[in-house]
Protein backbone atom coordinates (compact mmCIF):
# COMPACT_ATOMS: atom_id res chain seq x y z
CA UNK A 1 4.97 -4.50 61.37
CA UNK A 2 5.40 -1.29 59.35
CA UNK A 3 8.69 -2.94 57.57
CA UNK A 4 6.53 -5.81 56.59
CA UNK A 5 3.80 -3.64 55.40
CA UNK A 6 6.41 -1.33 53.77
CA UNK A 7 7.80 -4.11 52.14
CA UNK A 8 4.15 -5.59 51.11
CA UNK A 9 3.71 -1.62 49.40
CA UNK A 10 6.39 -2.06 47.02
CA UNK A 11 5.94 -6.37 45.97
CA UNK A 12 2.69 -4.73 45.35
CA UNK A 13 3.69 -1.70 43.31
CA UNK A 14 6.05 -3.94 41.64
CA UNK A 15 3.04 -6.43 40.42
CA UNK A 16 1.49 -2.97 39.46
CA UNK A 17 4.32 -1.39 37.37
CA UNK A 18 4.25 -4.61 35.27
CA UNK A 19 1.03 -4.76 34.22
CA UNK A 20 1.02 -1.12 33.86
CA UNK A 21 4.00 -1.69 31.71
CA UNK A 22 2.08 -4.10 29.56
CA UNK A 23 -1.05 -1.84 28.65
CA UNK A 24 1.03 1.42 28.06
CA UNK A 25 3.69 -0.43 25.56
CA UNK A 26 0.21 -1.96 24.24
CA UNK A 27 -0.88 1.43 23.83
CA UNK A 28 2.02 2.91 22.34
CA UNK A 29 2.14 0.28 20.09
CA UNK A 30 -1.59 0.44 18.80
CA UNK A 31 -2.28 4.12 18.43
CA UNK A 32 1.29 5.73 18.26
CA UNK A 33 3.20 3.47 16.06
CA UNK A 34 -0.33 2.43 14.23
CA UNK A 35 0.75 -1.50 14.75
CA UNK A 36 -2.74 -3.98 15.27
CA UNK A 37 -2.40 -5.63 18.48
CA UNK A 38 -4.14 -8.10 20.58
CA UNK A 39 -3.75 -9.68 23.71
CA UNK A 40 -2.64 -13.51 23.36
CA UNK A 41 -4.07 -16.07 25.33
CA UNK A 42 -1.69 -16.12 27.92
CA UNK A 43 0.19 -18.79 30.37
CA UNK A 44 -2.40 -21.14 33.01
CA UNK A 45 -0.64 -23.09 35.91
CA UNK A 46 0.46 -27.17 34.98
CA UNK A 47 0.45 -28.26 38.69
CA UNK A 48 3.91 -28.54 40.76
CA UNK A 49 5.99 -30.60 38.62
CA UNK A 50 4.97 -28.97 35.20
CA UNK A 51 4.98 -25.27 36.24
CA UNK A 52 2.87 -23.11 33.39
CA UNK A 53 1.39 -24.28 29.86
CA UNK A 54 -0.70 -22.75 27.10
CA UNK A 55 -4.22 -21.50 28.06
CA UNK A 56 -5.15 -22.94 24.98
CA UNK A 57 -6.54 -26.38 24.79
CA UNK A 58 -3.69 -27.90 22.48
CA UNK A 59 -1.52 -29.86 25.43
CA UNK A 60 0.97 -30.21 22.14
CA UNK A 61 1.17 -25.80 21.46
CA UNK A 62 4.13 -25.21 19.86
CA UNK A 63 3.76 -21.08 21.19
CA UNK A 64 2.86 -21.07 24.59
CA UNK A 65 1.25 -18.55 25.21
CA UNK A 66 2.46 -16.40 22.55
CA UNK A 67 -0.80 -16.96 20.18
CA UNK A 68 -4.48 -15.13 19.95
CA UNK A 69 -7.44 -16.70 20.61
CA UNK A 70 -10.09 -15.88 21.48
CA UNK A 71 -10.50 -12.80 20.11
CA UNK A 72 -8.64 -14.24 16.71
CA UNK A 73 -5.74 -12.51 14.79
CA UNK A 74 -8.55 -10.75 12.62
CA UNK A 75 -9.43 -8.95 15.90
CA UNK A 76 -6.28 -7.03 15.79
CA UNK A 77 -6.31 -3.05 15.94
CA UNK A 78 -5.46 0.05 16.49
CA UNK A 79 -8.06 1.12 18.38
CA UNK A 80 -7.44 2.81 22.00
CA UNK A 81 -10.55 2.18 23.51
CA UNK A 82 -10.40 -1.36 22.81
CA UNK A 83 -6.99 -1.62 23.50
CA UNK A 84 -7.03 0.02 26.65
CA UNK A 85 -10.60 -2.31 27.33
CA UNK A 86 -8.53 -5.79 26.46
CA UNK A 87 -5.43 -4.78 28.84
CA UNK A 88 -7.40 -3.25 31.62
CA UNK A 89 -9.78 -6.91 31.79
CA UNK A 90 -6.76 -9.08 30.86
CA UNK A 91 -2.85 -7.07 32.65
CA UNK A 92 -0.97 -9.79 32.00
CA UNK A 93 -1.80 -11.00 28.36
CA UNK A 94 1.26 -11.19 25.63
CA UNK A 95 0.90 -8.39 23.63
CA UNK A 96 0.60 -10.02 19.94
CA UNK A 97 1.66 -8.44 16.90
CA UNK A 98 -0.35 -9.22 13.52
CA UNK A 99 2.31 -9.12 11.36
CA UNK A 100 1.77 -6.85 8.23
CA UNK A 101 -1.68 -6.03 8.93
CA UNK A 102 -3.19 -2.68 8.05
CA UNK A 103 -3.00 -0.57 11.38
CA UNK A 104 -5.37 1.92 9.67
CA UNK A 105 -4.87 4.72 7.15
CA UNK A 106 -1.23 5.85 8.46
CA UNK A 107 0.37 2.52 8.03
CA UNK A 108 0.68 -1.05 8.59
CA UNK A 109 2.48 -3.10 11.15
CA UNK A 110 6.13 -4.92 10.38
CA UNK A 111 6.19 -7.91 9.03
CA UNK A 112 9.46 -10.03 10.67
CA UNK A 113 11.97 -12.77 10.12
CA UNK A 114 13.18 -15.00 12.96
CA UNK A 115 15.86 -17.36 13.51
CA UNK A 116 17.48 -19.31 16.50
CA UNK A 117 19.17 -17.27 18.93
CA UNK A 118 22.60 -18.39 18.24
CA UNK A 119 22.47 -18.21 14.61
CA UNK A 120 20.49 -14.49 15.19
CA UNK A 121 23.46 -13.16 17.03
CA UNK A 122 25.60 -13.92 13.96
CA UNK A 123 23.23 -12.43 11.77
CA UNK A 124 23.29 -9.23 13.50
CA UNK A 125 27.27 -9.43 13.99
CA UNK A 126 26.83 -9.82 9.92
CA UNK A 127 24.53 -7.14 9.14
CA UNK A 128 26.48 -4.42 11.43
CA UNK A 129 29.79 -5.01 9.69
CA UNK A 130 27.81 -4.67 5.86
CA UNK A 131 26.82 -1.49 7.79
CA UNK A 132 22.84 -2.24 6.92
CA UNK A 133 21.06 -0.14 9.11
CA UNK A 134 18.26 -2.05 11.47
CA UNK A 135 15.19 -1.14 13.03
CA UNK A 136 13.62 -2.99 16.39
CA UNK A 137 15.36 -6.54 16.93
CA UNK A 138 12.55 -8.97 19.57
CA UNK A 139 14.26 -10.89 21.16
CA UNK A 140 13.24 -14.46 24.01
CA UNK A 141 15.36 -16.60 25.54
CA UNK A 142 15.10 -19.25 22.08
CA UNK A 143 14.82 -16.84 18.74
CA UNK A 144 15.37 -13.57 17.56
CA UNK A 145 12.81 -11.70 15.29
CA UNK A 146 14.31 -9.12 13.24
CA UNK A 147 11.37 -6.55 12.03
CA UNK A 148 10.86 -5.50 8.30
CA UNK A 149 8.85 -3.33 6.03
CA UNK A 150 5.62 -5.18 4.83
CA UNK A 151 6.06 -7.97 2.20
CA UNK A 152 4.00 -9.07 -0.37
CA UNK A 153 4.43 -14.39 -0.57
CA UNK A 154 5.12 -12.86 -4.28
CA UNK A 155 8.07 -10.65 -3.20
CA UNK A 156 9.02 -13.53 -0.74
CA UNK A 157 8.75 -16.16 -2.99
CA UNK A 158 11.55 -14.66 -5.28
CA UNK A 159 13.66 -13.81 -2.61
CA UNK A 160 13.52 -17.22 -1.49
CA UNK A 161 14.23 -19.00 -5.34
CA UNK A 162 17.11 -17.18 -5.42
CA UNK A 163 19.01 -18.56 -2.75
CA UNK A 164 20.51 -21.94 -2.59
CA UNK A 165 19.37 -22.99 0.40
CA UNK A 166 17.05 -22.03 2.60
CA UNK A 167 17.34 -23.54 5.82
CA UNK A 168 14.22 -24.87 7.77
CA UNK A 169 14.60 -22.83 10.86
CA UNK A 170 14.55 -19.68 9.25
CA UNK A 171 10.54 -18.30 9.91
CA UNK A 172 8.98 -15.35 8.14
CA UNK A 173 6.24 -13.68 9.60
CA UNK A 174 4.05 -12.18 6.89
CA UNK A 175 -0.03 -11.05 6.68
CA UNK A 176 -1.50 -13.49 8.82
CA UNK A 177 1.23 -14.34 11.11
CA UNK A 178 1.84 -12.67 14.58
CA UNK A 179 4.63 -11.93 17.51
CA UNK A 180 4.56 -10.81 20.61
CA UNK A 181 6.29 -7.68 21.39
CA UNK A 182 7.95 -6.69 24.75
CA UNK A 183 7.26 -6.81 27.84
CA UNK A 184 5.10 -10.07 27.07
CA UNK A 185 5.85 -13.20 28.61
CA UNK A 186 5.25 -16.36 27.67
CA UNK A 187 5.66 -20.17 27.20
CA UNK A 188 9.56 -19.23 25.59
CA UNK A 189 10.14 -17.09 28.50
CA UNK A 190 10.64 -13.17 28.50
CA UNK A 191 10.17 -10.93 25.12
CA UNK A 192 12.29 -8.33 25.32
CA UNK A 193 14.02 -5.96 22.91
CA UNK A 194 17.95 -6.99 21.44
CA UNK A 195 17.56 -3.82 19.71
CA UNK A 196 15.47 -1.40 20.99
CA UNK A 197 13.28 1.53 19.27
CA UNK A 198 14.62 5.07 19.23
CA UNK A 199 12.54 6.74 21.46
CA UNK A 200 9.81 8.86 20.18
CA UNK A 201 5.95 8.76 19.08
CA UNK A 202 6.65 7.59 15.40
CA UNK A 203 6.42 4.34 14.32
CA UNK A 204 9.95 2.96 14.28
CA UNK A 205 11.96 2.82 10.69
CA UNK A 206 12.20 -0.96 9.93
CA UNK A 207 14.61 -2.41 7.05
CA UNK A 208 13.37 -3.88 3.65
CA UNK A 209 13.29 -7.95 3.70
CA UNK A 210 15.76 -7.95 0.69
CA UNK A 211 18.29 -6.18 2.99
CA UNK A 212 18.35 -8.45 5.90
CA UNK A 213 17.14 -12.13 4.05
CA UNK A 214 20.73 -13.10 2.39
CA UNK A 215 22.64 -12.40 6.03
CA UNK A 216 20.48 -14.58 8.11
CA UNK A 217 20.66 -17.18 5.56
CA UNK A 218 24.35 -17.54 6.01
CA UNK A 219 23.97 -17.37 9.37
CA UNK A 220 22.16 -20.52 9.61
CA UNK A 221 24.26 -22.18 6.94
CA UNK A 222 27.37 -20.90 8.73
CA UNK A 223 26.06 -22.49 12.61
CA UNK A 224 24.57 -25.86 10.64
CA UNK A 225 20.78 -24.43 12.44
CA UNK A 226 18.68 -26.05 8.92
CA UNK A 227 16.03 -28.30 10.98
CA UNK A 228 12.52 -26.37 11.54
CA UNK A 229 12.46 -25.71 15.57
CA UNK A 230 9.24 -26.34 17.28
């Protein structure tokens, strides 16, 4: 009996760590690095055969998961007492990014560009041998999200005329548009990093979008990835 109680200690402690896990990285995030978070709505059971889905009413969500809600994106902050509020009612919630939103008078969080995992690889294979130095690389089991300086659609928009083609797959995610950051998971599996922060309490250097936006485009060219994923 006190092996299966020793045993029950640490599946417990394990359950604990995680969701301990989740709040401090949220933590970190929202009042070290000065990135806006929020919790994201999360994963619900589907029955036997179907496993999990979205907690969100959309049977059809193309990010399970992996979205806000209820609060909405414009909820996002930097605030520790409501960060530490959010976690503490909701452990396992994605932790959700809002992409290039002010994070208060020290900064703003990341914006990000994300591409299929296959394609991503050969981007950073690309971007290593130009020697262009990276910050944080997210990465799930289906994309990877490569994190850059704030943007303004203007600055984007002439990035984007100048090349060729741009293929379909490739997302940016500008003001108003969201992550999740590791340890989340959700409906696309595990978010963890490809290319982890230095440690530290600053926020983490991230690249320009110029720097990174002409390798990732030949990346997708180069693996024939040019239909949008859902």
């Amino acid at each position: 009996m006190r092996e299966i109680l020793g045993r029950r200690r640490r599946l417990l402690s394990r359950r604990d760590s995680g969701k301990s896990d989740l709040i401090s990285a949220a933590l970190t995030f929202a009042t070290a690095w000065r990135w806006p978070v929020l919790p994201g709505i999360g994963l619900e059971a589907a029955g036997r055969r179907d496993g999990v889905r979205c907690a969100c009413p959309d049977p059809e969500c193309s990010v399970p998961g992996a979205h806000p809600f209820d609060p909405g994106l414009l909820a996002a902050t930097t605030d520790e007492r409501m960060v530490r509020w959010w976690w503490t009612n909701r452990p396992k919630a994605p932790i959700v990014l809002a992409t290039g939103a002010s994070g208060g008078a020290e900064g703003r969080g990341p914006c990000a560009v994300s591409l299929p995992a296959v394609a991503g690889a050969r981007a950073l294979a690309a971007l290593d041998r130009k020697e262009i130095r990276l910050g944080p690389v997210i990465a799930t089991p289906e994309r990877l999200f490569i994190l850059v300086a704030p943007y303004s659609m203007e600055q984007l928009g002439e990035l984007l005329y100048a090349q060729d083609f741009v293929p379909g797959s490739l997302r940016f995610h500008g003001e108003g548009g969201y992550v999740a950051l590791p340890p989340s998971c959700t409906g696309a599996g595990q978010v963890r990093w490809e290319r982890a922060p230095l440690p530290g309490s600053a926020a983490p250097w991230v690249p320009d979008v110029e720097a990174v936006v002409d390798a990732v485009v030949d990346a997708l060219t180069r693996t024939g990835v040019s239909a949008p994923e859902m």
